[in-house]
Protein backbone atom coordinates (compact mmCIF):
# COMPACT_ATOMS: atom_id res chain seq x y z
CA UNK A 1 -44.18 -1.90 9.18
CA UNK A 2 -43.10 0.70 11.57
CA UNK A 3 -40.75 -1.97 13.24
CA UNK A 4 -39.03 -2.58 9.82
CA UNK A 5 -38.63 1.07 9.10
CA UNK A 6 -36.94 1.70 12.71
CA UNK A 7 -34.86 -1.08 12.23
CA UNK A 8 -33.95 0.37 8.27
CA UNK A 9 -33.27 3.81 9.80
CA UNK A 10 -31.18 2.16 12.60
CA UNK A 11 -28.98 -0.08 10.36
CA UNK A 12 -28.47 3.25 8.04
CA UNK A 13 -27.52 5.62 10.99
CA UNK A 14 -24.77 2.78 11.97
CA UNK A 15 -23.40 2.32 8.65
CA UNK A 16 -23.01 6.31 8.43
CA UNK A 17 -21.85 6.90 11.42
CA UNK A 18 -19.04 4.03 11.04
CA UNK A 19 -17.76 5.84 8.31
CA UNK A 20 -17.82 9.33 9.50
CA UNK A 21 -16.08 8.00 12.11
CA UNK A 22 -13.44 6.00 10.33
CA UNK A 23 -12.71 8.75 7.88
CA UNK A 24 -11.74 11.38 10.84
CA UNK A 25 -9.69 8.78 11.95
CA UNK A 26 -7.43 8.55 8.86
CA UNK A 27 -7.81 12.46 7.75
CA UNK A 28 -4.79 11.50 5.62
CA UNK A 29 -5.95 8.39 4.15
CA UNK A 30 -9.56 10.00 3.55
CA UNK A 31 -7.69 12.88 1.66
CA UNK A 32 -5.36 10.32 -0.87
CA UNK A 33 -8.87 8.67 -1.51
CA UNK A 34 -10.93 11.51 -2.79
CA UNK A 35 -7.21 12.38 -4.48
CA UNK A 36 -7.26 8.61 -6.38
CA UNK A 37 -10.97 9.62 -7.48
CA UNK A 38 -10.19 12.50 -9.40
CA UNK A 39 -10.76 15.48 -7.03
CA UNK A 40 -8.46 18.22 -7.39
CA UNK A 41 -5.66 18.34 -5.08
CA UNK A 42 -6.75 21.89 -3.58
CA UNK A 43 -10.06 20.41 -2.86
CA UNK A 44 -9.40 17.11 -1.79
CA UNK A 45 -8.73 18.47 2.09
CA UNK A 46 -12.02 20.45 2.68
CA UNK A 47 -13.71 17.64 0.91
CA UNK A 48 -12.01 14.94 3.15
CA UNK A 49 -13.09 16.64 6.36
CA UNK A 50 -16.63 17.43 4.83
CA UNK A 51 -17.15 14.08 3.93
CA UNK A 52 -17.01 12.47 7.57
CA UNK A 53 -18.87 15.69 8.55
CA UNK A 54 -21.77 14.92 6.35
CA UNK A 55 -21.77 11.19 6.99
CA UNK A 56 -22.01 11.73 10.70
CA UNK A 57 -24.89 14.16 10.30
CA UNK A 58 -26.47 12.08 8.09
CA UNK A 59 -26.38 9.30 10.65
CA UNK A 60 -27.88 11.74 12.93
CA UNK A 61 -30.73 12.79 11.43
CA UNK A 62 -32.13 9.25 10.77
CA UNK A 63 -32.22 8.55 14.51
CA UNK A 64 -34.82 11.04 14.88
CA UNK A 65 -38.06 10.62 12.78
CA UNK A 66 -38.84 14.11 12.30
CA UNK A 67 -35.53 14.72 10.21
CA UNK A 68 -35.20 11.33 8.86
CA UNK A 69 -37.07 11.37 5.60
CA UNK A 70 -34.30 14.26 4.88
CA UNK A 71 -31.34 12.16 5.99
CA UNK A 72 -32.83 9.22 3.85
CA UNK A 73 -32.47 11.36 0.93
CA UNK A 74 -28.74 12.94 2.19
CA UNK A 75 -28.18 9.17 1.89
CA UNK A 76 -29.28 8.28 -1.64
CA UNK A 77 -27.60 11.40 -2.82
CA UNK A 78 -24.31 10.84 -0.98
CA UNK A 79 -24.53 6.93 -2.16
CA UNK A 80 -25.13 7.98 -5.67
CA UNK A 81 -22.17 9.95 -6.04
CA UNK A 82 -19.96 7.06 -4.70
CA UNK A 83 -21.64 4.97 -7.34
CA UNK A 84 -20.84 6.98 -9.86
CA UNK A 85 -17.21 7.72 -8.93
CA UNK A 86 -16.77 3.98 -8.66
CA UNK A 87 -18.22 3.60 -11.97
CA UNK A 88 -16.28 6.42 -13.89
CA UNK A 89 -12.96 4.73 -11.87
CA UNK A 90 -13.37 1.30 -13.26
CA UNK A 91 -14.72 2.22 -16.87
CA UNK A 92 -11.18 3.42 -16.76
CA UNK A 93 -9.49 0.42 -15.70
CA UNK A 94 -8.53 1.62 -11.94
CA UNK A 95 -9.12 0.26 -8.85
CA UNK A 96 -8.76 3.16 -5.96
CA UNK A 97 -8.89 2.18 -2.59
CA UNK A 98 -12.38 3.50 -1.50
CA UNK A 99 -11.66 4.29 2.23
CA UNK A 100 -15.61 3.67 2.85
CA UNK A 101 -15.10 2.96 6.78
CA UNK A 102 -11.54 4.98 7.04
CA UNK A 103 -9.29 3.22 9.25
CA UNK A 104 -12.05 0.48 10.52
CA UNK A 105 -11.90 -0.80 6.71
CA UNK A 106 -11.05 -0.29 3.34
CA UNK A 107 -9.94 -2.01 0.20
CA UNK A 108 -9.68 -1.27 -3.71
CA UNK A 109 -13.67 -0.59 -5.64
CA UNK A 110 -14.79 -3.46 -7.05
CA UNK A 111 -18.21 -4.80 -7.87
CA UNK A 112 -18.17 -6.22 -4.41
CA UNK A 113 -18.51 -2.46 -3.34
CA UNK A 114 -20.58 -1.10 -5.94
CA UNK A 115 -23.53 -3.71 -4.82
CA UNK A 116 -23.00 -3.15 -1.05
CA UNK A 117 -23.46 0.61 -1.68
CA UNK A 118 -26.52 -0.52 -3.71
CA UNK A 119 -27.96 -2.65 -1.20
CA UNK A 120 -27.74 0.62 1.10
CA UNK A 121 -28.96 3.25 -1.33
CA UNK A 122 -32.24 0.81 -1.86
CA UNK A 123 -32.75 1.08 1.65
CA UNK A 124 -32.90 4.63 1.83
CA UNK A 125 -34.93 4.70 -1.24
CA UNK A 126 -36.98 2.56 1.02
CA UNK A 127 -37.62 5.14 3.74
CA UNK A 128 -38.24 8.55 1.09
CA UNK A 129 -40.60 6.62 -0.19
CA UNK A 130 -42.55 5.71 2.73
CA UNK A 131 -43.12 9.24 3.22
CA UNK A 132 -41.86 12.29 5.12
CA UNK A 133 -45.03 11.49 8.02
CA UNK A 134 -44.21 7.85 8.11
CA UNK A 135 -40.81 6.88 9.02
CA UNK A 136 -41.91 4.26 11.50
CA UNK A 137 -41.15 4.07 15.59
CA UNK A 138 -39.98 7.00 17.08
CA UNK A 139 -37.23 5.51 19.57
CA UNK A 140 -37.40 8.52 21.90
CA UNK A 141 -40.99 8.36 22.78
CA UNK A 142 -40.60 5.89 25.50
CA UNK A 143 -44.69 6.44 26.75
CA UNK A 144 -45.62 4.79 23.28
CA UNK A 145 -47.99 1.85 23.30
CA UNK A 146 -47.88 -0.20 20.39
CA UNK A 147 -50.58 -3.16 20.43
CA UNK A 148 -51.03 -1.84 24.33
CA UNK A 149 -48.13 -3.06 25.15
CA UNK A 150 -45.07 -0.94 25.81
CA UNK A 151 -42.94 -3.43 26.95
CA UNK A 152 -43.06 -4.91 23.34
CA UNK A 153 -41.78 -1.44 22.36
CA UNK A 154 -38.67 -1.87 24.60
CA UNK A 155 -38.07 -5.50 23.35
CA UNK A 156 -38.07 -4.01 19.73
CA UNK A 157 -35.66 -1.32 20.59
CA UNK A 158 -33.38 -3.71 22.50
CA UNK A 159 -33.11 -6.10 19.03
CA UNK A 160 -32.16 -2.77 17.25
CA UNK A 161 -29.57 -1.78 19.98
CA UNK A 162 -28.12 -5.26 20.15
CA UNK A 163 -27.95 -4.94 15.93
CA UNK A 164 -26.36 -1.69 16.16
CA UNK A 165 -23.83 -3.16 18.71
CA UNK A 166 -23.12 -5.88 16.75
CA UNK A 167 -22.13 -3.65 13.78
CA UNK A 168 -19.72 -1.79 15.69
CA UNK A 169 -18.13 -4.96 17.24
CA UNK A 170 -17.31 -6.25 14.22
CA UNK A 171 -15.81 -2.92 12.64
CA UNK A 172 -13.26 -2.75 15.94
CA UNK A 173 -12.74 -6.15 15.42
CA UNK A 174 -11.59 -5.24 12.23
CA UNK A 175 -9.59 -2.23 13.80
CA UNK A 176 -7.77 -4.72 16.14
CA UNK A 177 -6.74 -7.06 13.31
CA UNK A 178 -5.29 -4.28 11.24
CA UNK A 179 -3.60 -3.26 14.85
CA UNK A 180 -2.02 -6.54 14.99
CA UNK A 181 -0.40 -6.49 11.90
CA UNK A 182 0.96 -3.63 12.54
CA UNK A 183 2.61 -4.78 16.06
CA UNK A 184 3.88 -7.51 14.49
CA UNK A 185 5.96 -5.35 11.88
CA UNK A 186 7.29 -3.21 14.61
CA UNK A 187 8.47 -6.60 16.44
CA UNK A 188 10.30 -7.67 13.11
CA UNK A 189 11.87 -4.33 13.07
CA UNK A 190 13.06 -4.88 16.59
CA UNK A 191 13.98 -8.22 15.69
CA UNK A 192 15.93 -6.95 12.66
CA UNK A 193 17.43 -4.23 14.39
CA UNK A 194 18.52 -5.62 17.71
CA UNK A 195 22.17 -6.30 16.59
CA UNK A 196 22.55 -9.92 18.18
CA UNK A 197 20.67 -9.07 21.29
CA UNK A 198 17.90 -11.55 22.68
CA UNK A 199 14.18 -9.72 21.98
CA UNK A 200 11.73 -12.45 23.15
CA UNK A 201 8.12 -12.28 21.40
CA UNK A 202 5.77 -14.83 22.33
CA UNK A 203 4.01 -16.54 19.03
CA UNK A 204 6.33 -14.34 16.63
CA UNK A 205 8.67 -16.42 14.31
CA UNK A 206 12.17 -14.89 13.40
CA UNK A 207 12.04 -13.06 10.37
CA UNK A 208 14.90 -15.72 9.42
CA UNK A 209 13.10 -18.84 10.17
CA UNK A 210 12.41 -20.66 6.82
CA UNK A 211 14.12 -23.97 5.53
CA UNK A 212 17.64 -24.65 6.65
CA UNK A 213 20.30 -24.43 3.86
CA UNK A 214 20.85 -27.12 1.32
CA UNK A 215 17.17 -28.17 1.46
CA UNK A 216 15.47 -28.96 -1.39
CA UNK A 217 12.85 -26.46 -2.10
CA UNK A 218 9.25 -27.83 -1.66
CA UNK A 219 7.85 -28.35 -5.51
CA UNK A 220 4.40 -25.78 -5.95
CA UNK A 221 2.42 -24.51 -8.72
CA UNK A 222 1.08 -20.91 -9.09
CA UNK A 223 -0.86 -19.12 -11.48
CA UNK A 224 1.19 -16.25 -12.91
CA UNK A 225 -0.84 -12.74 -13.51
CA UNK A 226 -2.06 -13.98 -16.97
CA UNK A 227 -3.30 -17.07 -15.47
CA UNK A 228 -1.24 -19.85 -16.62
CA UNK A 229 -0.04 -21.88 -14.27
CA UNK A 230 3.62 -22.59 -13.79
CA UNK A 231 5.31 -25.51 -11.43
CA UNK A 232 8.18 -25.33 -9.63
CA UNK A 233 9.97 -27.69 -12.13
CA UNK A 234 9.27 -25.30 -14.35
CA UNK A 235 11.24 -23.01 -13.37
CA UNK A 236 14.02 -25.42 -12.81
CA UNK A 237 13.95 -26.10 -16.28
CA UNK A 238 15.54 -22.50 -16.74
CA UNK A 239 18.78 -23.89 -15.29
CA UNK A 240 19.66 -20.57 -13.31
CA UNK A 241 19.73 -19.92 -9.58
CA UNK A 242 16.28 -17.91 -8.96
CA UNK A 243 15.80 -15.11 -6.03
CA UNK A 244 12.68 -15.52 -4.63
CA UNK A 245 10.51 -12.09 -3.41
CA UNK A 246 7.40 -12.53 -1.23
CA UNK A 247 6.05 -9.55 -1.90
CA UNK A 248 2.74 -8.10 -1.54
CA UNK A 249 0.79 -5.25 -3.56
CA UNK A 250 -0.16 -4.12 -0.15
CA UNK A 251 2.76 -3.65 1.54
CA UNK A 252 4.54 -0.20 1.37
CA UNK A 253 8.16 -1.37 2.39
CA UNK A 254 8.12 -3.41 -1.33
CA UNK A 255 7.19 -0.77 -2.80
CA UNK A 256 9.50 1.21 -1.38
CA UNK A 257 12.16 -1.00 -2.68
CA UNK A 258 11.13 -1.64 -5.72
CA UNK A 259 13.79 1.06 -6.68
CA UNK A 260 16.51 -1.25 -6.17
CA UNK A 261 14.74 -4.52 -7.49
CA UNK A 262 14.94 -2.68 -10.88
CA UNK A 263 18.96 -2.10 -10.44
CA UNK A 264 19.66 -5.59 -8.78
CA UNK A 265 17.83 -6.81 -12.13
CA UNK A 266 20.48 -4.97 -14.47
CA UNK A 267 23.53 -6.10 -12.31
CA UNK A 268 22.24 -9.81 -11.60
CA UNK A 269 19.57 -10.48 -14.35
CA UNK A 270 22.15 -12.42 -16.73
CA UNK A 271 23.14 -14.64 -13.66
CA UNK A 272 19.68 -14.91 -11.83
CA UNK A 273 15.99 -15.40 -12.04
CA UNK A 274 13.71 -13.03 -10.22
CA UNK A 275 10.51 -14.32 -9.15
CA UNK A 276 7.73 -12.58 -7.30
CA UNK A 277 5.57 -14.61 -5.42
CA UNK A 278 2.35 -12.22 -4.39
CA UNK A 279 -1.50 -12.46 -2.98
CA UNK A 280 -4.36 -10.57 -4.36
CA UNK A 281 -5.88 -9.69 -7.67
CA UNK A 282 -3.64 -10.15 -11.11
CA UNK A 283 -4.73 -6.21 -11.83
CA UNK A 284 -3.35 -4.55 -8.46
CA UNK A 285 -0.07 -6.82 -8.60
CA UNK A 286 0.66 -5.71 -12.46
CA UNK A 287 0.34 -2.36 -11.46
CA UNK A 288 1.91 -2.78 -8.16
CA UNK A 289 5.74 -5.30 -9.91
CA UNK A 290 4.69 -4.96 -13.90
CA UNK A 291 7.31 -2.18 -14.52
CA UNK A 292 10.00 -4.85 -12.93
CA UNK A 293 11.09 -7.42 -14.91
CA UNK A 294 10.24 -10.86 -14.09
CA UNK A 295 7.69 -13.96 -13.20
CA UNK A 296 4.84 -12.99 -10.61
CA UNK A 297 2.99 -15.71 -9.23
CA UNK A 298 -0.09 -15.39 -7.13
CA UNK A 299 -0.76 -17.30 -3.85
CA UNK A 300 -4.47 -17.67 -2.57
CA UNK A 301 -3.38 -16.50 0.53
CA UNK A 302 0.24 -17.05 2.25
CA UNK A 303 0.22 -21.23 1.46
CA UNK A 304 3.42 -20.69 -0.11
CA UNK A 305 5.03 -18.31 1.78
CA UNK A 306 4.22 -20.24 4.56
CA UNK A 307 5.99 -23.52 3.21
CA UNK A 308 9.33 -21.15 2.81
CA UNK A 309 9.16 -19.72 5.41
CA UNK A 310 8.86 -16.25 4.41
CA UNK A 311 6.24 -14.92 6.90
CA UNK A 312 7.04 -10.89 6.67
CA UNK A 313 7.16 -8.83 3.69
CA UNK A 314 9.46 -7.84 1.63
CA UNK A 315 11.39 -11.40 2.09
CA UNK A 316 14.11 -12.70 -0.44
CA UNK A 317 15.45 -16.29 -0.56
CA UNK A 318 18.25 -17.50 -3.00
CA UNK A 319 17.00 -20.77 -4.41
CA UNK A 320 20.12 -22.76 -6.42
CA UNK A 321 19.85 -23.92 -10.17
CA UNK A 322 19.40 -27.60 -8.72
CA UNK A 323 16.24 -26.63 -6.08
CA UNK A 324 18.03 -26.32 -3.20
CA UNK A 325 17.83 -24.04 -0.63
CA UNK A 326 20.74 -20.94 -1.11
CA UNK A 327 20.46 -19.14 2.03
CA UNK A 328 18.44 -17.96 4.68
CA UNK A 329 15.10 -15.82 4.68
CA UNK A 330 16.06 -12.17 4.32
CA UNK A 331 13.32 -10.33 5.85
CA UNK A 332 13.29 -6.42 5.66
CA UNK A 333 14.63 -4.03 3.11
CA UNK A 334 18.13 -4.08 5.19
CA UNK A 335 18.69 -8.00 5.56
CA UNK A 336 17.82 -7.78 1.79
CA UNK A 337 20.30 -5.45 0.61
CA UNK A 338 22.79 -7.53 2.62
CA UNK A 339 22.33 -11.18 1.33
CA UNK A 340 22.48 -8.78 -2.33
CA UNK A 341 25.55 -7.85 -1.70
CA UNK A 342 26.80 -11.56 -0.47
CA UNK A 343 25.60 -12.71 -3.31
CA UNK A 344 27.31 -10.31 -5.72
CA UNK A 345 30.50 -10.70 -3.82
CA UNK A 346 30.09 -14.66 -4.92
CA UNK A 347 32.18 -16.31 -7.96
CA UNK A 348 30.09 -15.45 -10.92
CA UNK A 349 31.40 -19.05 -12.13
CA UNK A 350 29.90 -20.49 -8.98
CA UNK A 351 26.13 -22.44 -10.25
CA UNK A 352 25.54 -23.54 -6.74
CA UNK A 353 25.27 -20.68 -3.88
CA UNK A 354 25.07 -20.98 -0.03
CA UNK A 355 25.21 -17.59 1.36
CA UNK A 356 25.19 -17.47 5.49
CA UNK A 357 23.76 -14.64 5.56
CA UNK A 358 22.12 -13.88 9.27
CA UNK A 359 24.85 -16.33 10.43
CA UNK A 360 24.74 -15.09 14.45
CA UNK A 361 23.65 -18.34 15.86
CA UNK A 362 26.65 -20.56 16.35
CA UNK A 363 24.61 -23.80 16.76
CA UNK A 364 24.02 -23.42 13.30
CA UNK A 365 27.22 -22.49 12.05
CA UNK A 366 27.35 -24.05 8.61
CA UNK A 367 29.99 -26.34 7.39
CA UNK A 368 28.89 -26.51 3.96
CA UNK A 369 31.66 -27.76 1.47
CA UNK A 370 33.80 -28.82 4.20
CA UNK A 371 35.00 -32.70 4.76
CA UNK A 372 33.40 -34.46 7.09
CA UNK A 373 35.60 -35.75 9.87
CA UNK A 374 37.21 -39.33 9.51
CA UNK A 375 36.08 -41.92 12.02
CA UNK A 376 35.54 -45.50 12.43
CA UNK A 377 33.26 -46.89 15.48
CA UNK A 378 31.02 -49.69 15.29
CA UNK A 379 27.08 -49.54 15.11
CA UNK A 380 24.73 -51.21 17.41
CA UNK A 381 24.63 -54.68 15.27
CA UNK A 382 28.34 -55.00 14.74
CA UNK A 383 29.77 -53.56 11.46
CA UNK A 384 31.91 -51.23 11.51
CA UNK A 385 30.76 -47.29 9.83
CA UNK A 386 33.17 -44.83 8.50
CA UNK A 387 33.94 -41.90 6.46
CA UNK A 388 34.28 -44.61 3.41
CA UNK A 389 30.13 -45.86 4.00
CA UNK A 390 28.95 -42.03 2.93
CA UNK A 391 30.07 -42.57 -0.60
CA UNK A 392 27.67 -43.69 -3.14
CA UNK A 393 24.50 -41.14 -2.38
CA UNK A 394 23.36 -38.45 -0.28
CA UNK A 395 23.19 -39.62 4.07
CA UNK A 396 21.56 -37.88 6.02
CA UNK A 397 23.53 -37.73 9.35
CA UNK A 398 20.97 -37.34 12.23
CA UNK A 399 21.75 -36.76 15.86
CA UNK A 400 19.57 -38.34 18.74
CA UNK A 401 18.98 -39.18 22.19
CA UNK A 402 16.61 -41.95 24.08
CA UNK A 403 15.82 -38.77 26.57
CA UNK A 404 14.45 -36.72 24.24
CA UNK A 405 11.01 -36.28 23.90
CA UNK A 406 11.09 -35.00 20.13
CA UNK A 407 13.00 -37.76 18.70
CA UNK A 408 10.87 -40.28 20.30
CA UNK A 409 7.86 -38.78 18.49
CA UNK A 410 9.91 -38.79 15.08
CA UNK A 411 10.35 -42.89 15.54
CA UNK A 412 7.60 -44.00 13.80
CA UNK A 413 7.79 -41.94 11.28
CA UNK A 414 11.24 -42.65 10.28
CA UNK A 415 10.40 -46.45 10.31
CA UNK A 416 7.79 -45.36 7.50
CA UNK A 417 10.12 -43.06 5.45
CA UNK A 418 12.85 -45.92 5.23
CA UNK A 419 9.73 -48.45 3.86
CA UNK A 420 8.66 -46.46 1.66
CA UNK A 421 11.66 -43.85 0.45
CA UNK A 422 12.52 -43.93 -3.11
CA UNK A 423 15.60 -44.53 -5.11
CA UNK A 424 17.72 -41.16 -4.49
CA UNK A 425 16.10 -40.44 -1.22
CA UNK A 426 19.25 -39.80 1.25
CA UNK A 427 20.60 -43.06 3.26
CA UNK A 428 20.07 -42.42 7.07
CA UNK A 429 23.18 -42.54 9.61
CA UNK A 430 22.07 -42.20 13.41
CA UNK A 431 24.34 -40.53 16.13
CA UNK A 432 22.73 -41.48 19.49
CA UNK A 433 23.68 -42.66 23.07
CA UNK A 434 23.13 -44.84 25.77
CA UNK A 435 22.63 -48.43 26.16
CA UNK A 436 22.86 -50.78 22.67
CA UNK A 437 19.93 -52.66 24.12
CA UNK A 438 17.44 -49.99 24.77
CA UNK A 439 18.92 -48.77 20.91
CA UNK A 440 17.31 -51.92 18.59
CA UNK A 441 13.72 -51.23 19.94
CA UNK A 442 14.39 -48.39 17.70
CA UNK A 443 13.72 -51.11 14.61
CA UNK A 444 15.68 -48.92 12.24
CA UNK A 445 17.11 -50.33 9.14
CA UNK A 446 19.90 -47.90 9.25
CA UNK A 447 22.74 -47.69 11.08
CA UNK A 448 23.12 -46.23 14.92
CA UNK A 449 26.22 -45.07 16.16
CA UNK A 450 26.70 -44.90 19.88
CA UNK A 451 28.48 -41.85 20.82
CA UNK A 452 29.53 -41.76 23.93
CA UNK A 453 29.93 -37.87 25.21
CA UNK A 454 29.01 -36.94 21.61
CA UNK A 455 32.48 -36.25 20.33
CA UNK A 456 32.07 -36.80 17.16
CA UNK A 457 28.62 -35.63 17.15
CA UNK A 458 30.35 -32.36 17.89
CA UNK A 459 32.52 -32.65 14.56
CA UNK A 460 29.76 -32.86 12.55
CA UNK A 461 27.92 -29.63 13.80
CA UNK A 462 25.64 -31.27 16.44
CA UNK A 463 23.76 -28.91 18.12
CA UNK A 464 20.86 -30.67 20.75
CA UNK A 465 18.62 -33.60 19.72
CA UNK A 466 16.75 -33.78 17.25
CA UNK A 467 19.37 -32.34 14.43
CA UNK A 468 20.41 -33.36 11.67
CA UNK A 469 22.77 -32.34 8.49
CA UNK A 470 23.10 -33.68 4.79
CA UNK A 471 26.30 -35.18 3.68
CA UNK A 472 26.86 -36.00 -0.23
CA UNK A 473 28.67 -38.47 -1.89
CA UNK A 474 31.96 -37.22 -1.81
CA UNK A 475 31.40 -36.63 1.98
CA UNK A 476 31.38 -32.83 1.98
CA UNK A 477 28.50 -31.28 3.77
CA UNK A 478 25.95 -29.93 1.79
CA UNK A 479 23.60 -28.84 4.30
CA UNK A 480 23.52 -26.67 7.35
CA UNK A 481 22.82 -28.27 10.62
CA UNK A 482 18.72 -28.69 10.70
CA UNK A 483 17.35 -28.30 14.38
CA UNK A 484 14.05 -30.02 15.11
CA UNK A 485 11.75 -32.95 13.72
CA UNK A 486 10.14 -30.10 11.11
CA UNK A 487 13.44 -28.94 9.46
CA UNK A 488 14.61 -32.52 9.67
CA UNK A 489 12.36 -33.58 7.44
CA UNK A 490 12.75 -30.23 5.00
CA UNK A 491 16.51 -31.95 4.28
CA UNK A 492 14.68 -35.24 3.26
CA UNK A 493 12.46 -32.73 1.05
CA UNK A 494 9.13 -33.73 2.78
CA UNK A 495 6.75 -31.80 5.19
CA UNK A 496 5.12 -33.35 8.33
């Protein structure tokens, strides 16, 4: 019994100390808590610095077992009071954010918390009453025999240490995550702001990365705030270009912006849908986007975001009327305000848009709407392929090489697609070079063009192997150039 008390006044002391600790870490996060739960705003200081203070004593006194009956009930008093103000906070329908551990951790009051605070406040019940004499090992008598055996003692004590470590392990673990998402928006800030020069991150996407131009959007389906669930085809259905926001109820920059949301809305509502697509609770999003008209959708966790794209918040994609891909990820409140602008500079007769926005890399300079250029050259089997062969359908005009160790691993894949593509999937045109020979191991259906130097590769936007660009039936590019097996495949509207 005295082991289990020790171990109850350990696990207490940790928990207390944790937060003491966090809160003086975040003295101004600690003071817009106590704010959110109804203190008075000339109070809320002194009571944000007393709080950690009493916390930390708290945790002191139940170390030693002469003052730990009294910390116990510190504790349950303490405990009680953040009960209650969680209590009074959601009777009235808000969800502050309770800054229990300060910066090591925090999130809004829910029942979640109210539990783990009762789980704690049991435990110091626990020790008051076991009595003020009996509040079990006393870890600073090291001469103490317990069953005549001190070494026992120490292997008790060790266990307790080793639980006490673990706790705080896994509170800066939780300090290092929040510090990595925090480097990561000061690289997209660099990123943003670096005015065309090269800033190399390892394992950091551009904020831009995200579907190439003239894809079709990936189809989803998302519960909206009042739970129903809408598909992307819904939305279609609406006929109207749609502007995408990856937003978060979290994240401060969309808040921030929100501001201007409300005025893009007035200016652009008529023309365009606005669509939120969040994470987290219905309640806290509705709070967070409710005053700004339009559709919020709620991911799990980033699935969707992910399939865009649109790894940073805020981010804002123009999706056409017909599910394509409008432009580029705009990640950051200034990249934003930009493609805005593009897109308010467009023809309001215009019901397709492709804005190159964040156009600096040349190898993807985008040809969209152009021609493509007129040749005539003969395939690997014989027949002759033109300009003239792209009308009927959608081709998808890919760009490859025997040397390269990406299209290779694309082969069999392809010779599944063309088994199994439907009626309206793209036809398939391949640019390669090399030998003819070495060309029909390939076992492609469609056609491959040898193309010797790549000249005419070059017309149509090549840039390296694999790439690839979508040509309609009119033979007008519709696409930008796509680099890479993944974005490849995001122009034939599938995901490998």
């Amino acid at each position: 019994m005295e082991i289990f008390l020790l171990i109850i006044r350990l696990s207490l002391a940790a928990i207390f100390f944790l937060a003491g600790i966090g809160k003086f870490l975040d003295l101004k996060g600690s003071e817009k808590a106590v704010k959110d739960f109804g203190v008075p705003e000339m109070l809320s200081k002194p009571v944000s610095i007393a709080l950690p203070v009493l916390e930390i004593s708290i945790a002191l006194s139940l170390l030693f077992i002469e003052t730990s009956w009294f910390g116990a009930i510190g504790a349950i008093l303490l405990l009680f009071v953040f009960i209650g103000g969680m209590l009074y906070q959601l009777k009235l329908g808000n969800t502050p954010d309770c800054h229990c551990f300060g910066q090591i951790h925090s999130e809004p009051i829910s029942i979640k918390s109210l539990i783990r605070n009762g789980i704690f406040a049991f435990l110091g019940i626990f020790l008051v009453f076991s009595g003020q004499t009996n509040q079990g090992l006393n870890i600073f008598n090291t001469g103490f025999d317990y069953f005549g055996k001190t070494d026992f003692m120490q292997i008790i004590i060790g266990l307790a240490i080793v639980v006490l470590l673990a706790a705080i392990v896994y509170f800066l673990k939780q300090i290092s995550h929040q510090q990595v998402q925090i480097l990561r928006r000061i690289e997209v800030l660099e990123i943003i702001s670096s005015e065309g020069k090269s800033v190399e991150r390892e394992n950091v996407g551009h904020p831009q990365d995200g579907l190439p131009v003239g894809a079709p959007a990936p189809d989803f389906v998302l519960p909206d705030v009042n739970g129903n669930n809408v598909a992307f085809e819904h939305l279609l259905a609406r006929a109207k270009p749609f502007l995408f926001f990856f937003v978060s109820p979290n994240c401060n920059p969309c808040n921030a912006l929100l501001p201007e949301i409300q005025a893009w809305q007035k200016d652009l509502g008529e023309k365009f849908e606005f669509v939120f697509i969040s994470s987290g609770k219905a309640k806290e999003n509705t709070e967070k986007f409710g005053e700004v008209a339009g559709k919020i959708l709620l991911q799990k966790e980033r699935e969707i975001s992910e399939v865009f794209g649109a790894i940073w918040t805020p981010t804002v994609l123009l999706v056409n009327s017909d599910g394509t891909i409008g432009s580029r990820n705009a990640a950051g409140d200034k990249a934003i305000r930009e493609l805005i602008e593009m897109i308010k500079t467009e023809s309001a007769d215009k019901d397709l848009f492709y804005i190159a926005n964040g156009e600096s890399d040349e190898r993807r300079k985008s040809k969209i709407g152009e021609k493509i250029p007129q040749f005539n050259i003969e395939d690997i089997k014989g027949s002759m392929i033109g300009a003239g062969d792209f009308q009927g359908g959608k081709t998808l005009v890919a760009f490859w090489s025997l040397g390269c160790p990406h299209c290779k691993n694309m082969i069999e894949d392809l010779r599944e697609w063309e088994k199994i593509k439907a009626q309206g999937d793209p036809n398939l045109i391949l640019f390669s070079d090399g030998e003819p020979e070495a060309h029909k191991t390939l076992e492609l259906n469609a056609p491959v063009i040898l193309d010797k130097d790549y000249k005419i590769s070059e017309e149509f936007g090549m840039s390296g192997t694999p790439s690839a660009v979508l040509v309609n039936e009119n033979g007008e590019f519709i696409s930008e150039t796509a680099i890479g097996a993944q974005q490849i495949w995001a122009l034939l509207g599938k995901k490998k």
